[in-house]
C-alpha atoms as a PDB file:
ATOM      1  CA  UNK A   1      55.483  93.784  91.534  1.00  0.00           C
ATOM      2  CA  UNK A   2      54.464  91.516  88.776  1.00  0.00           C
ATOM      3  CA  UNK A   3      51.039  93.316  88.424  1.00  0.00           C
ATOM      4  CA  UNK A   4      53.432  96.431  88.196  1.00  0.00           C
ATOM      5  CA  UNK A   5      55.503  95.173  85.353  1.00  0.00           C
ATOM      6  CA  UNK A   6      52.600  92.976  83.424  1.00  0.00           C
ATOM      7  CA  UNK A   7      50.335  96.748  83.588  1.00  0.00           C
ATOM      8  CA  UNK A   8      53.163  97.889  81.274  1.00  0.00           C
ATOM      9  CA  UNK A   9      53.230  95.519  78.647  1.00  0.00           C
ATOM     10  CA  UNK A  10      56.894  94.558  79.245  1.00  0.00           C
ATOM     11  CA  UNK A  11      57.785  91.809  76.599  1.00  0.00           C
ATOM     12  CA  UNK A  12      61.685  89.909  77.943  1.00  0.00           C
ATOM     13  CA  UNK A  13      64.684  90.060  75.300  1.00  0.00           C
ATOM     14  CA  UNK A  14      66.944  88.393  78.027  1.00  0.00           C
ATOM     15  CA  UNK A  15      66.474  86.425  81.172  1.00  0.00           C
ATOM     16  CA  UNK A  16      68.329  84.643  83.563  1.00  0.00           C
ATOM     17  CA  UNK A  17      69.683  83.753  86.831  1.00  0.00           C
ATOM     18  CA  UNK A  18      73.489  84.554  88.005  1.00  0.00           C
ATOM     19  CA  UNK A  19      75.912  83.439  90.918  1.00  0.00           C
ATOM     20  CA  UNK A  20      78.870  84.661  90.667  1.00  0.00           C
ATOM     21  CA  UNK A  21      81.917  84.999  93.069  1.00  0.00           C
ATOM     22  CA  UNK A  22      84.313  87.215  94.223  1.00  0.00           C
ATOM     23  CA  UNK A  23      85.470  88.988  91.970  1.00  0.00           C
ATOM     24  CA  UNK A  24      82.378  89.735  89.099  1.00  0.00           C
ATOM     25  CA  UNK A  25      81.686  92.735  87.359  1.00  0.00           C
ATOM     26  CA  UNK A  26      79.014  92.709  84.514  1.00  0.00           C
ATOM     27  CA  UNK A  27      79.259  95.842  81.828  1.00  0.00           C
ATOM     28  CA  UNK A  28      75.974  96.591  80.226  1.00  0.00           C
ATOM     29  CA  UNK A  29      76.118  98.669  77.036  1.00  0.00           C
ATOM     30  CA  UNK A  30      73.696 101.271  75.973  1.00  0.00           C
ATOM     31  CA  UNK A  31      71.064  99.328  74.509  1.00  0.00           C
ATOM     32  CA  UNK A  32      67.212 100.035  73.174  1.00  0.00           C
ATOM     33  CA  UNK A  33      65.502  98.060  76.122  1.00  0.00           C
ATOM     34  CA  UNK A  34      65.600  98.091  79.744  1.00  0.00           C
ATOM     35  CA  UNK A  35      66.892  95.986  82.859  1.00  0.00           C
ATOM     36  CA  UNK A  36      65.850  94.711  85.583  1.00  0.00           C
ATOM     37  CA  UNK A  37      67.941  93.289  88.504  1.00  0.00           C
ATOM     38  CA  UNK A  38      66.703  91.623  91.948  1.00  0.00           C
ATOM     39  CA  UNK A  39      69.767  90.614  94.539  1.00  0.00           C
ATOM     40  CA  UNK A  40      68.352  87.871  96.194  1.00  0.00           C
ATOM     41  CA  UNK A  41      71.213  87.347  97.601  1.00  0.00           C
ATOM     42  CA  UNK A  42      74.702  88.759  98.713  1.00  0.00           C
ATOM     43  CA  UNK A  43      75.846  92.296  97.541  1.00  0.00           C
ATOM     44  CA  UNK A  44      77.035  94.772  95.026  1.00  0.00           C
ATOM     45  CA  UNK A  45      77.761  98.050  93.402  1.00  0.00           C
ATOM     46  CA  UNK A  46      75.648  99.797  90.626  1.00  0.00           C
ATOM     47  CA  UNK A  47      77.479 102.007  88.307  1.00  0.00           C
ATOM     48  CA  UNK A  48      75.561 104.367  86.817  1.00  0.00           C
ATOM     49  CA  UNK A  49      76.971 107.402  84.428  1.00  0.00           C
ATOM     50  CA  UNK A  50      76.173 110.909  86.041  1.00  0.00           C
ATOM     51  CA  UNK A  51      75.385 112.773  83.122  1.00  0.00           C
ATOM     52  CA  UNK A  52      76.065 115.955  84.938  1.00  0.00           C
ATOM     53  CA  UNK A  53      79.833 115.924  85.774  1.00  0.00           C
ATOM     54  CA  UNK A  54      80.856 112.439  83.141  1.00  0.00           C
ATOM     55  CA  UNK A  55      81.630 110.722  86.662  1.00  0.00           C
ATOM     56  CA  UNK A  56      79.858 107.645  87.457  1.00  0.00           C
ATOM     57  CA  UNK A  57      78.057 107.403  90.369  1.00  0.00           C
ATOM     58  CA  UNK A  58      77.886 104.187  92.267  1.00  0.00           C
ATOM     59  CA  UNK A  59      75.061 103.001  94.273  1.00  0.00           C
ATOM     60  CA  UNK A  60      75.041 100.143  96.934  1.00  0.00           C
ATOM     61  CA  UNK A  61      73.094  97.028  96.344  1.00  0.00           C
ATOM     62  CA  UNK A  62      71.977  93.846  99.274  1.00  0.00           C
ATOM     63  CA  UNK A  63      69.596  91.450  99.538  1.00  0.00           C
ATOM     64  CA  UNK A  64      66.389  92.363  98.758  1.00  0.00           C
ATOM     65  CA  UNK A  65      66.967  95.384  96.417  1.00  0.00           C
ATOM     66  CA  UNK A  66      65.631  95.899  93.257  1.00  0.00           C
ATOM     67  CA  UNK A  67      66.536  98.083  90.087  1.00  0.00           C
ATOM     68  CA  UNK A  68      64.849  99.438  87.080  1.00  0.00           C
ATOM     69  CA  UNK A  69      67.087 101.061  84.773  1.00  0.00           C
ATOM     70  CA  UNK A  70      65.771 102.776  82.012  1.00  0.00           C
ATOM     71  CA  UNK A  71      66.503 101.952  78.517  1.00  0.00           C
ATOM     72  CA  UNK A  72      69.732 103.208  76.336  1.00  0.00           C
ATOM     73  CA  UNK A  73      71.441 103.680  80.214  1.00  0.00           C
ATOM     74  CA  UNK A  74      74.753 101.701  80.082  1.00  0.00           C
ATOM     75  CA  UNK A  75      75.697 100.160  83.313  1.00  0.00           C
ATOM     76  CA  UNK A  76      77.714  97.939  85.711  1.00  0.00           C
ATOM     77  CA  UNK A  77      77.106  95.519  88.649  1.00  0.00           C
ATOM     78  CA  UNK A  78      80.211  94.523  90.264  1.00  0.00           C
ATOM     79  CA  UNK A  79      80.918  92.911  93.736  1.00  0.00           C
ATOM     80  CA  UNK A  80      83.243  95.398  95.342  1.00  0.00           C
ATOM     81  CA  UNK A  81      83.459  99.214  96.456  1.00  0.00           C
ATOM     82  CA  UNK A  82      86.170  99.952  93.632  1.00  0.00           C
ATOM     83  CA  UNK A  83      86.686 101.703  90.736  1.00  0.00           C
END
């Protein structure tokens, strides 16, 4: 992964490390870079907007998983299957 992401040229604007407990939720705005998230541990939801129908679509996160999302994409992590 990190000869992935150094290939690219990717230069951080934020970094950091969070534990957080039930309940979280973290809203990401539209914004001209891109994130990055590794659960290392636990779980969580990914809210992503669905440009197709203006419902968000949620996608299931766990140990282990990683995300790229691209930039401009506003977002949410949260730690429970609700809206």
């Amino acid at each position: 992964m990190s000869e992935v992401l150094n290939s690219v040229h990717l230069v951080t604007a934020v970094f950091g490390r969070l534990d957080l407990g039930s309940p979280w939720r973290l809203q990401v705005p539209s914004r001209p870079y891109l994130s990055f998230y590794v659960v290392t541990r636990g779980s969580g939801w990914l809210d992503l907007p669905n440009s197709d129908n203006g419902k968000k679509r949620s996608i299931s996160l766990s140990t282990g998983d990683a995300v790229l999302i691209p930039r401009g994409t506003e977002h949410a992590l949260r730690d429970a299957d609700r809206s």
